[in-house]
C-alpha atoms as a PDB file:
ATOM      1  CA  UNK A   1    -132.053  55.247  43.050  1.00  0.00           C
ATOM      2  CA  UNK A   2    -134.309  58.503  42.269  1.00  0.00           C
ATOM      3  CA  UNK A   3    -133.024  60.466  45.020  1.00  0.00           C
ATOM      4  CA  UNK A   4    -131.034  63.727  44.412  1.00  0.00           C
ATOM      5  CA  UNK A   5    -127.245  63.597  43.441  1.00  0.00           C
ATOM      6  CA  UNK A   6    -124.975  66.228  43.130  1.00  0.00           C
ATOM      7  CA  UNK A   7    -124.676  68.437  39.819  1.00  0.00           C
ATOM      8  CA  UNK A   8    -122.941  71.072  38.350  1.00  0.00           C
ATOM      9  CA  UNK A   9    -124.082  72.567  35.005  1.00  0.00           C
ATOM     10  CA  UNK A  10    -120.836  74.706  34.315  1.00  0.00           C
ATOM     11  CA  UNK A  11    -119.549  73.562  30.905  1.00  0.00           C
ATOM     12  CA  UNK A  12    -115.906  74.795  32.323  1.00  0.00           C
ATOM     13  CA  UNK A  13    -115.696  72.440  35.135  1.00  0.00           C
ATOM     14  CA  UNK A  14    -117.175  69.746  32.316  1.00  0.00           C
ATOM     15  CA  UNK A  15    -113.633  70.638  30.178  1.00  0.00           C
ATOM     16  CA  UNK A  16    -111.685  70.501  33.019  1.00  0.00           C
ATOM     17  CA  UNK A  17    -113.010  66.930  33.628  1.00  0.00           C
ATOM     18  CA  UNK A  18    -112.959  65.923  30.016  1.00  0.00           C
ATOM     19  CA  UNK A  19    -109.106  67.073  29.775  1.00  0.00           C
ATOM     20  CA  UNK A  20    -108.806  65.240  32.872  1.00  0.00           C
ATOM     21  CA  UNK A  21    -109.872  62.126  31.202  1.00  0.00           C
ATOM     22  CA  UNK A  22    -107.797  62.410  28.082  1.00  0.00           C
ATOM     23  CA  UNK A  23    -104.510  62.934  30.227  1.00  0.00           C
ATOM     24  CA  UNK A  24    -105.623  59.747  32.531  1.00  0.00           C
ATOM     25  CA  UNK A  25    -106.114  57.918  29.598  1.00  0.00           C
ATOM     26  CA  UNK A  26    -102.872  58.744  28.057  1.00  0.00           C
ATOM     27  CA  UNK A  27    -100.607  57.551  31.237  1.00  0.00           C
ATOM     28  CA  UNK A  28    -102.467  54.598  31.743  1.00  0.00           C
ATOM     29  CA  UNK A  29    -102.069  53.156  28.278  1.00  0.00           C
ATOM     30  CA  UNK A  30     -98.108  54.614  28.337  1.00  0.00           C
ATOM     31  CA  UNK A  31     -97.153  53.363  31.203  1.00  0.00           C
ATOM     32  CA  UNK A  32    -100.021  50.052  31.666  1.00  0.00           C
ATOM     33  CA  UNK A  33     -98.527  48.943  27.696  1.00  0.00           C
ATOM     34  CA  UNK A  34    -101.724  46.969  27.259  1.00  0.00           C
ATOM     35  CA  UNK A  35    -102.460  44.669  24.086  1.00  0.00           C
ATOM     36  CA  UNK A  36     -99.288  45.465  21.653  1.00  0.00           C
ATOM     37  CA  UNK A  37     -98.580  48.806  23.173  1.00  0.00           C
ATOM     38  CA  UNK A  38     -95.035  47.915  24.217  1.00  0.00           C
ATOM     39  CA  UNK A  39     -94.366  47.151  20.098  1.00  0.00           C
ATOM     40  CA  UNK A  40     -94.792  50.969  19.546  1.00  0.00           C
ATOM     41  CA  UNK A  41     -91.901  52.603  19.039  1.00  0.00           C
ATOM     42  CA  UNK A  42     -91.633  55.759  21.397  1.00  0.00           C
ATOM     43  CA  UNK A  43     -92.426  58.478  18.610  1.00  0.00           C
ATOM     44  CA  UNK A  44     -95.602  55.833  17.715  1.00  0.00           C
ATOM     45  CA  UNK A  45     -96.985  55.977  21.321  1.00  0.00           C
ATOM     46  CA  UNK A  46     -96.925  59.225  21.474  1.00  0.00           C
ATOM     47  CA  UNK A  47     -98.980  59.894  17.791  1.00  0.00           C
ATOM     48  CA  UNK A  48    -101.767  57.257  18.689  1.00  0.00           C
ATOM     49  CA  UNK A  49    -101.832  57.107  22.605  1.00  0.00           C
ATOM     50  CA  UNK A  50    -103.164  60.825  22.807  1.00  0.00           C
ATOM     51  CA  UNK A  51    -106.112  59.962  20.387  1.00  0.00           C
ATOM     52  CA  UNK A  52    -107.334  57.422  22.728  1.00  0.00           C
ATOM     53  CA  UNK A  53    -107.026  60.189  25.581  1.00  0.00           C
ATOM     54  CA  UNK A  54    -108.998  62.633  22.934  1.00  0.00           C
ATOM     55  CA  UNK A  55    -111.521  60.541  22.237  1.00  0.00           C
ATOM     56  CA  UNK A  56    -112.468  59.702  25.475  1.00  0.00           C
ATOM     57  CA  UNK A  57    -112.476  63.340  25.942  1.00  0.00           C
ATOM     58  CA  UNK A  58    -114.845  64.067  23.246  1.00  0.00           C
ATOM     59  CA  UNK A  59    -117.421  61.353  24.316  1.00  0.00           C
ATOM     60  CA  UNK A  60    -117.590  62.874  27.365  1.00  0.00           C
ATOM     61  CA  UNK A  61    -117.889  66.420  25.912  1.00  0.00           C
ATOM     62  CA  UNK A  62    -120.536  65.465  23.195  1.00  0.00           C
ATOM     63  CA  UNK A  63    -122.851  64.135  25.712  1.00  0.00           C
ATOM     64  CA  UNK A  64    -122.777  67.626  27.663  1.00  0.00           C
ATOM     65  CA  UNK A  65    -125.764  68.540  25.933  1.00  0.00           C
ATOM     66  CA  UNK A  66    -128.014  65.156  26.172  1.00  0.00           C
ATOM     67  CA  UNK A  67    -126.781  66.053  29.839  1.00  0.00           C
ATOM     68  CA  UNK A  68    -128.222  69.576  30.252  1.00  0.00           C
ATOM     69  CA  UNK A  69    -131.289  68.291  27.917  1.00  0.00           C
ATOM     70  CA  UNK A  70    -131.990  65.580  30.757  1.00  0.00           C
ATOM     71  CA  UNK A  71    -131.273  67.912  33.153  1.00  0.00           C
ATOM     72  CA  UNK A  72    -134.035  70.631  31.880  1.00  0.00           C
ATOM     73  CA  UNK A  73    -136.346  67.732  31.072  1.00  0.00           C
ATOM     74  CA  UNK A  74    -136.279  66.609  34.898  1.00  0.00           C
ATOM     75  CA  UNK A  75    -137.211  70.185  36.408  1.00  0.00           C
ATOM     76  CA  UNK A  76    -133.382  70.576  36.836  1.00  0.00           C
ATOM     77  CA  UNK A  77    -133.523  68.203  39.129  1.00  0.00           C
ATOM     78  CA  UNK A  78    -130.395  65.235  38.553  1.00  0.00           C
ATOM     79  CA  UNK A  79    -130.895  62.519  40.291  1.00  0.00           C
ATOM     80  CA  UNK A  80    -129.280  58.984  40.397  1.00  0.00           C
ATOM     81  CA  UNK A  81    -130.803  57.607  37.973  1.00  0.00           C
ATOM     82  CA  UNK A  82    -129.822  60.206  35.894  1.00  0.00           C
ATOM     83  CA  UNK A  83    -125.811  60.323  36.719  1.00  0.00           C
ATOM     84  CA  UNK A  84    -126.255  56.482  35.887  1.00  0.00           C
ATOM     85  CA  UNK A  85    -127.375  57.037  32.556  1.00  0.00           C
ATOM     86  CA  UNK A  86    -125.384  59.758  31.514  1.00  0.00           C
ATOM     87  CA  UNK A  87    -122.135  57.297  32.333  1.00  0.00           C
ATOM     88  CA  UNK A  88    -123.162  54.275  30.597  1.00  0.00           C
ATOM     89  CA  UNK A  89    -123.770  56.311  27.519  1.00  0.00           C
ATOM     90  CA  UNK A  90    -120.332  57.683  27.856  1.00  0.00           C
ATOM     91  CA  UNK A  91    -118.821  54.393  28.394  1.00  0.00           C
ATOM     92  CA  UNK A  92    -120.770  52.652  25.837  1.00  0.00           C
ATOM     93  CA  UNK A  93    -119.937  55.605  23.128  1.00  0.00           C
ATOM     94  CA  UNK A  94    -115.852  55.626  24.143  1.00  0.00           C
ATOM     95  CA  UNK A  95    -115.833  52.114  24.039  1.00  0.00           C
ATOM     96  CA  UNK A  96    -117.021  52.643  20.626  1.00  0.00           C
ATOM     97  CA  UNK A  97    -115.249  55.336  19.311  1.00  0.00           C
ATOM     98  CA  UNK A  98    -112.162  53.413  20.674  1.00  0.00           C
ATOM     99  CA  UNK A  99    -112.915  50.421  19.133  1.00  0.00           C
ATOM    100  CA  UNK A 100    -113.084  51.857  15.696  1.00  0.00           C
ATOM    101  CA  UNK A 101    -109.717  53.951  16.343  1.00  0.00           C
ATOM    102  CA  UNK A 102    -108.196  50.507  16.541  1.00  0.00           C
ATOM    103  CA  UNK A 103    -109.399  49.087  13.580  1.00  0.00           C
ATOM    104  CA  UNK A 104    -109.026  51.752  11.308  1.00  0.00           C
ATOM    105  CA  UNK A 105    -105.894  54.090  12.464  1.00  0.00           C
ATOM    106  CA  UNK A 106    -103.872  51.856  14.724  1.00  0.00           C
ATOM    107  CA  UNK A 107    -103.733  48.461  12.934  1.00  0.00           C
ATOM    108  CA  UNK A 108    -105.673  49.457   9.790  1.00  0.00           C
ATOM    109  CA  UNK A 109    -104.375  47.281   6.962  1.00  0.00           C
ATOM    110  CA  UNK A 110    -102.526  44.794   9.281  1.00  0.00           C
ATOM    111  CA  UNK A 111    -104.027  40.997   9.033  1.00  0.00           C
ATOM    112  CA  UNK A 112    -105.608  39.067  12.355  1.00  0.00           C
ATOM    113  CA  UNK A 113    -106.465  42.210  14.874  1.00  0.00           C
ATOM    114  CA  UNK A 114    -107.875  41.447  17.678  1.00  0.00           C
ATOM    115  CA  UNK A 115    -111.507  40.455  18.315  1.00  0.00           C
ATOM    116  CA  UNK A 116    -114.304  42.319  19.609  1.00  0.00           C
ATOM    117  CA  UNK A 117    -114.248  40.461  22.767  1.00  0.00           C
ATOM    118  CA  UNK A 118    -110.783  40.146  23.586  1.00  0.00           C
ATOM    119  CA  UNK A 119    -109.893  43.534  23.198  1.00  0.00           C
ATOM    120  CA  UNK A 120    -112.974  44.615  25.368  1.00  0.00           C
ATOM    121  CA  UNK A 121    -111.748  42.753  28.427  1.00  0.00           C
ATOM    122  CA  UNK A 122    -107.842  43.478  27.503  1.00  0.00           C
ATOM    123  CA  UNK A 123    -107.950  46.950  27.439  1.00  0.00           C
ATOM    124  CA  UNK A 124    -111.920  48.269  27.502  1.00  0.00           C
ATOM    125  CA  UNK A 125    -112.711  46.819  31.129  1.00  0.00           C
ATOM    126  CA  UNK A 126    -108.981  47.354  32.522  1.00  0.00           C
ATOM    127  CA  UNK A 127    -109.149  51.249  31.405  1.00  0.00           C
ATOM    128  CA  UNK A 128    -112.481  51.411  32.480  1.00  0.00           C
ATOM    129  CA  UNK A 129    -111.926  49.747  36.063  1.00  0.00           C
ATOM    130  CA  UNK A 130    -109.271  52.440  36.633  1.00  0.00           C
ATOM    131  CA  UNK A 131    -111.153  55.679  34.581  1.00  0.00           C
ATOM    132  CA  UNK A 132    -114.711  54.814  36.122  1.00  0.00           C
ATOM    133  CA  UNK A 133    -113.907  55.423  40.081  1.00  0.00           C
ATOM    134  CA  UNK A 134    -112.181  59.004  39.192  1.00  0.00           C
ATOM    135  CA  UNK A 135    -114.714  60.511  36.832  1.00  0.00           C
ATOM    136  CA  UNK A 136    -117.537  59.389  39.659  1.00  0.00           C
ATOM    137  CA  UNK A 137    -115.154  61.181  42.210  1.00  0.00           C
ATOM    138  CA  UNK A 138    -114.560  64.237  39.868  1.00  0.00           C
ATOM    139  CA  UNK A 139    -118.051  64.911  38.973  1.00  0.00           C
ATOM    140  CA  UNK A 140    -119.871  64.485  42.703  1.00  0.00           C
ATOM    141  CA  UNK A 141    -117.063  67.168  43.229  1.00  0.00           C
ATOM    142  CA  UNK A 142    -117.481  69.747  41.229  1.00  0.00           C
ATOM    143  CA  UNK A 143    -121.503  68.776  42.198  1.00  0.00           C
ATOM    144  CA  UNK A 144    -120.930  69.032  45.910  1.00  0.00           C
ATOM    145  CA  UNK A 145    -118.751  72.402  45.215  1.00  0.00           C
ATOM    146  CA  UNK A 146    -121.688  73.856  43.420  1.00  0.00           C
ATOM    147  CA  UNK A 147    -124.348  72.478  45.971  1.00  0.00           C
ATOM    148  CA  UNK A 148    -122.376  74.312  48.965  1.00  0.00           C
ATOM    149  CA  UNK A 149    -121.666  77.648  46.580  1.00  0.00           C
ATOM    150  CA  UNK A 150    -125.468  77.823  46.124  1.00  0.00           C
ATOM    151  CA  UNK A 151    -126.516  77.239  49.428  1.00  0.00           C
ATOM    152  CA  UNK A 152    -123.929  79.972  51.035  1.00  0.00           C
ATOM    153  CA  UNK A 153    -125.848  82.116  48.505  1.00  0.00           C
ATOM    154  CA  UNK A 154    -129.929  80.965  50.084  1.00  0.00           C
ATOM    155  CA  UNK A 155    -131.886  83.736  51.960  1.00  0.00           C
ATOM    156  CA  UNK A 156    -134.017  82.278  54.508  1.00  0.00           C
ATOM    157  CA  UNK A 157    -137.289  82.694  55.716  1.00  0.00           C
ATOM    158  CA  UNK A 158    -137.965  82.219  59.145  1.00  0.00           C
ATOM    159  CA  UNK A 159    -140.652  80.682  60.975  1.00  0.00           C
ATOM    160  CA  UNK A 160    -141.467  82.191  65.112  1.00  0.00           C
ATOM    161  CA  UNK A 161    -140.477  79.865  67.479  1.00  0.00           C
ATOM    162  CA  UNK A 162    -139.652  76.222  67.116  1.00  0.00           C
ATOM    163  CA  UNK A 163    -141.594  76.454  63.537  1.00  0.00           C
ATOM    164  CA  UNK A 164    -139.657  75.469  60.070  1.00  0.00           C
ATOM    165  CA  UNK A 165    -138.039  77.882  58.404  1.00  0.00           C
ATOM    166  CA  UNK A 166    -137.570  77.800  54.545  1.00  0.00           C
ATOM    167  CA  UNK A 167    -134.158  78.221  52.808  1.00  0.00           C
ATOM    168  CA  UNK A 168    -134.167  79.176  49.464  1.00  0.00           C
ATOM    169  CA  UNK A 169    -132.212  81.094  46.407  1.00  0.00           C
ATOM    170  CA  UNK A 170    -133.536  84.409  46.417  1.00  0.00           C
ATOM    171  CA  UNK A 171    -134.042  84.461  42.280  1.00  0.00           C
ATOM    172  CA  UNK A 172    -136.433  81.487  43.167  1.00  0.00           C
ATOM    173  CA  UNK A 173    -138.504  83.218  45.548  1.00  0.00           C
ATOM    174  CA  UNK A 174    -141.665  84.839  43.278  1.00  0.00           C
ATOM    175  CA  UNK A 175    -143.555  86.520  46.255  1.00  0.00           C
ATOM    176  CA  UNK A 176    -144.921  86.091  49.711  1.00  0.00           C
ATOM    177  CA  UNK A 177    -148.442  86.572  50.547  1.00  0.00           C
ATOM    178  CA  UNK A 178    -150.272  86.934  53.876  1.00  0.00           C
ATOM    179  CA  UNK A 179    -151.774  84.314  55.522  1.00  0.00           C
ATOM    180  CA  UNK A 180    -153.801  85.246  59.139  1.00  0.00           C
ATOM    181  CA  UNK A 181    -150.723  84.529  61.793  1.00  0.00           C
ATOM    182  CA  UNK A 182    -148.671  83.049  58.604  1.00  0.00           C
ATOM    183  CA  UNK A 183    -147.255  83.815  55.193  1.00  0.00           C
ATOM    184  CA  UNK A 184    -147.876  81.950  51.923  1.00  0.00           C
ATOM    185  CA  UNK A 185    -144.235  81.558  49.802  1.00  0.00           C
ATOM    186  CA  UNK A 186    -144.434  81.239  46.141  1.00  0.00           C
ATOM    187  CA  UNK A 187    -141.377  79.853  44.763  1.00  0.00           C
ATOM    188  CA  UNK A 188    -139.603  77.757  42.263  1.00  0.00           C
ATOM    189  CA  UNK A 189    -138.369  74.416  42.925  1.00  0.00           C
ATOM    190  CA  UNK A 190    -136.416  73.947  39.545  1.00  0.00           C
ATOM    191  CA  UNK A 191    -139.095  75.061  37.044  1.00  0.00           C
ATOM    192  CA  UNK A 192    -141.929  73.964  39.206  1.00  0.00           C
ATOM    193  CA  UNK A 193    -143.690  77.050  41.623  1.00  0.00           C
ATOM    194  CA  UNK A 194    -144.192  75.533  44.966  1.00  0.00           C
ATOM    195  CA  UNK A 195    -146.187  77.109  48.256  1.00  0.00           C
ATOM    196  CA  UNK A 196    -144.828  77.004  51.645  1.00  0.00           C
ATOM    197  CA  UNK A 197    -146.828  77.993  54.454  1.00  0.00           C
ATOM    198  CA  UNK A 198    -144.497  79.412  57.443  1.00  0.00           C
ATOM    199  CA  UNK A 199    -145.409  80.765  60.822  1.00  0.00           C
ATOM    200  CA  UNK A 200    -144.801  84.742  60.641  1.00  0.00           C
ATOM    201  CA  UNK A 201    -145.625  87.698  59.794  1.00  0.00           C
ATOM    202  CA  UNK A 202    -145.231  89.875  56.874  1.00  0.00           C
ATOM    203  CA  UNK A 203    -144.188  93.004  58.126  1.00  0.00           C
ATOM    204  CA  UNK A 204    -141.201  90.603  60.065  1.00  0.00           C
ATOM    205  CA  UNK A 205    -140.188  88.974  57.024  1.00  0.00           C
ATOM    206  CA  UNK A 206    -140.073  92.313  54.803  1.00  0.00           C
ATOM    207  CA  UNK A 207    -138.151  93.786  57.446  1.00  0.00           C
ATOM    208  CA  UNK A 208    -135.633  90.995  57.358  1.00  0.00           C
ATOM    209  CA  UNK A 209    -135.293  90.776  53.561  1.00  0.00           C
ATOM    210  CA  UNK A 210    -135.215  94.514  52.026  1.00  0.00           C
ATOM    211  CA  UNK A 211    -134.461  92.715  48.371  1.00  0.00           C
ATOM    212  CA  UNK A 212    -138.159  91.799  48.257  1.00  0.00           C
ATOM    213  CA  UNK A 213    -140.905  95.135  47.535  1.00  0.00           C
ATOM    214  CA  UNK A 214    -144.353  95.681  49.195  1.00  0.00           C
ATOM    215  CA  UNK A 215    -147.206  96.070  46.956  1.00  0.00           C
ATOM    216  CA  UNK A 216    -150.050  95.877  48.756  1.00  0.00           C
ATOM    217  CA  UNK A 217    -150.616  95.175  52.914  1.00  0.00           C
ATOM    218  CA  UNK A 218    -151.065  91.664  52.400  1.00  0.00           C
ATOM    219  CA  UNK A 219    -148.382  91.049  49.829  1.00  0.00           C
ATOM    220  CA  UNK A 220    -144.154  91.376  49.067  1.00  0.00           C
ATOM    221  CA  UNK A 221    -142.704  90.805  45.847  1.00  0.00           C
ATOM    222  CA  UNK A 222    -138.933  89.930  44.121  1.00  0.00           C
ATOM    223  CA  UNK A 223    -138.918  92.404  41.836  1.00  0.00           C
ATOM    224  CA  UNK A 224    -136.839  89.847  40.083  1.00  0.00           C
ATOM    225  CA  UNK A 225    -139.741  88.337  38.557  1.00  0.00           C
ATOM    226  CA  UNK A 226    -141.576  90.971  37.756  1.00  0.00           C
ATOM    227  CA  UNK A 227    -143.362  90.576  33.715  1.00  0.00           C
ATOM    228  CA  UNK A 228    -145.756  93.343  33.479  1.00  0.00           C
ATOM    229  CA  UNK A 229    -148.330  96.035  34.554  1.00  0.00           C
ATOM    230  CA  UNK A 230    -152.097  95.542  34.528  1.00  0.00           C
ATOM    231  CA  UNK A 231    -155.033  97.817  35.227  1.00  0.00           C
ATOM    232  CA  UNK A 232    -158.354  96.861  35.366  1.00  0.00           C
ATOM    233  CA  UNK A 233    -161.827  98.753  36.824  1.00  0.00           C
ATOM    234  CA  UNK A 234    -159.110 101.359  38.608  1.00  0.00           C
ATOM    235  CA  UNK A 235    -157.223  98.652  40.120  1.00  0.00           C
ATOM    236  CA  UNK A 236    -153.817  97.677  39.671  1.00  0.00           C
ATOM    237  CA  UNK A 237    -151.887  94.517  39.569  1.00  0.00           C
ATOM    238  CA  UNK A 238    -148.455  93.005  38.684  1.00  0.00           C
ATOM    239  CA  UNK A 239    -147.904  90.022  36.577  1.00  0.00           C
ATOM    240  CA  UNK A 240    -145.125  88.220  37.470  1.00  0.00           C
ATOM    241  CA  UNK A 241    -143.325  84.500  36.276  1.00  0.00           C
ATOM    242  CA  UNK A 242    -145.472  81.425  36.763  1.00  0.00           C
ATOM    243  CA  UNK A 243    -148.721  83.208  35.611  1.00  0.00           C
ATOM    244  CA  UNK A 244    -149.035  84.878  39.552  1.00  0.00           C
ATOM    245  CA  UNK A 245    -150.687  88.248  39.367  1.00  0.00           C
ATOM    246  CA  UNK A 246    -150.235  90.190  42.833  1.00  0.00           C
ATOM    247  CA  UNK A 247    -152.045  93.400  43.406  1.00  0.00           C
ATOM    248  CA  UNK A 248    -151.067  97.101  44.040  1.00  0.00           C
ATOM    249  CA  UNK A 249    -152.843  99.383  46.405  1.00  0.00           C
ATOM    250  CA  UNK A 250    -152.522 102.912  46.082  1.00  0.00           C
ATOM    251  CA  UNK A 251    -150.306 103.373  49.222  1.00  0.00           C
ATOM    252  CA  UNK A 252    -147.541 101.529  47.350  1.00  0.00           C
ATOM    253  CA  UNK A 253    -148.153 101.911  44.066  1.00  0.00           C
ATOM    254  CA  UNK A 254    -145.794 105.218  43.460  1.00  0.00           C
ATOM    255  CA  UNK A 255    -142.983 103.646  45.039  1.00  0.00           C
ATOM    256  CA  UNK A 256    -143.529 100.129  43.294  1.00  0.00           C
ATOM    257  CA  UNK A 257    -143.841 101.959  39.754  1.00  0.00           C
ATOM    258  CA  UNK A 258    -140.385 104.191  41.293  1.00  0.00           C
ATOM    259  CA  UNK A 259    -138.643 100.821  41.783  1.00  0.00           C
ATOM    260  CA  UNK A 260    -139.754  98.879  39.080  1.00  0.00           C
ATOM    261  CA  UNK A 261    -139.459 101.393  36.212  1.00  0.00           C
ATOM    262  CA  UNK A 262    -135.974 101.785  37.654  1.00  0.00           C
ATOM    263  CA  UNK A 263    -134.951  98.244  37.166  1.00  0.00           C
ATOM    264  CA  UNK A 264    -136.607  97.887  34.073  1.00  0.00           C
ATOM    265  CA  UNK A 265    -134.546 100.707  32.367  1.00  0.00           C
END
């Protein structure tokens, strides 16, 4: 139940989803005529059959942000648990939404509507049975077309020989340090800074990855995360993200202040 599921944070692909819905919604209670749809005249169905579409659209869409909110709160990390939430708040708010809709547009005034229960298992469940399966589908889509876009983008570090090699977004790599025969990565994993040891050496893996910038003989940097200069008793360090201060020897320190006061400007 906690493990990972796919996730895309684009609010486009959200709309595209949520328009999805609203159209879905539409043809099924057109051509389905549950309840006393089939009374509606044709110019009736299609005033009042859209605003079911649009506010199942809307539920969706309002719940975008408790969405990214849960996702920041977890580390960006979604997991099941999470995607299960998420789309019983949906269906509990449209159910809602739709329920007053009924009672206060569509048969507002009108004598004897139907009950609570009845029209849940008339309509609610039937709409839901056929809605439910597609958004699923449509959302571990656009997740799985994120997942793959992000990992054709991953740099990775390799380890010598049979050893395991670490793939990664290079924006989440912070730095590398070294290690005797290995190198210490710093990087994040969501918004939490994680340390990988890996079997190789420094000069190998600064050679393979030109993005990164030497500081000092036992250290390589993404400039990316760079936050600020500090001197102290002569010697010099960078402070990067995380808190993770990395220091500057004086055979690199022209070049890092060339580099970094160049993509600072």
């Amino acid at each position: 139940m906690h493990k990972k599921y796919p996730f895309d944070p684009s609010i486009k692909h959200h709309i595209f989803i949520a328009l999805g819905l609203a159209l879905w919604i539409f043809l099924f209670l057109y051509f389905t005529e549950p309840i006393d749809v089939s009374e509606f005249s044709d110019s009736e169905k299609l005033m009042y059959l859209p605003l079911y579409g649009l506010i199942t659209a809307m539920s969706y869409l309002c719940f975008i942000p408790f969405q990214n909110w849960l996702y920041k709160k977890s580390q960006l990390q979604w997991k099941r648990i999470h995607e299960l939430v998420f789309l019983i708040v949906f269906i509990v708010m449209s159910m809602t939404f739709s329920r007053l809709l009924y009672l206060y547009v569509i048969v507002y005034g009108e004598p004897n509507p139907y009950t609570l229960g009845y029209h849940i298992t008339s309509i609610f469940l039937p709409a839901i049975t056929v809605i439910l399966p597609i958004l699923i589908i449509g959302r571990f889509a656009f997740g799985k077309y994120k997942d793959k876009k992000l990992e054709e983008q991953k740099i990775e570090i390799q380890g010598e020989g049979n050893y395991e090699s670490l793939r990664l977004l290079l924006n989440d790599l912070i730095c590398i340090q070294s290690s005797d025969n290995y190198v210490e990565v710093f990087y994040l994993d969501g918004t939490i800074v994680k340390k990988s040891l890996i079997r190789n050496t420094l000069s190998k893996v600064s050679e393979s990855l030109p993005e990164l910038l030497r500081t000092h003989r036992g250290y390589i940097i993404n400039p990316f995360h760079f936050q600020s200069w500090k001197t102290e008793k002569g010697k010099h360090f960078l402070n990067l993200s995380q808190s993770i201060e990395v220091p500057i020897s004086k055979t690199y320190l022209d070049v890092v202040k060339d580099q970094l006061n160049s993509t600072t400007v």
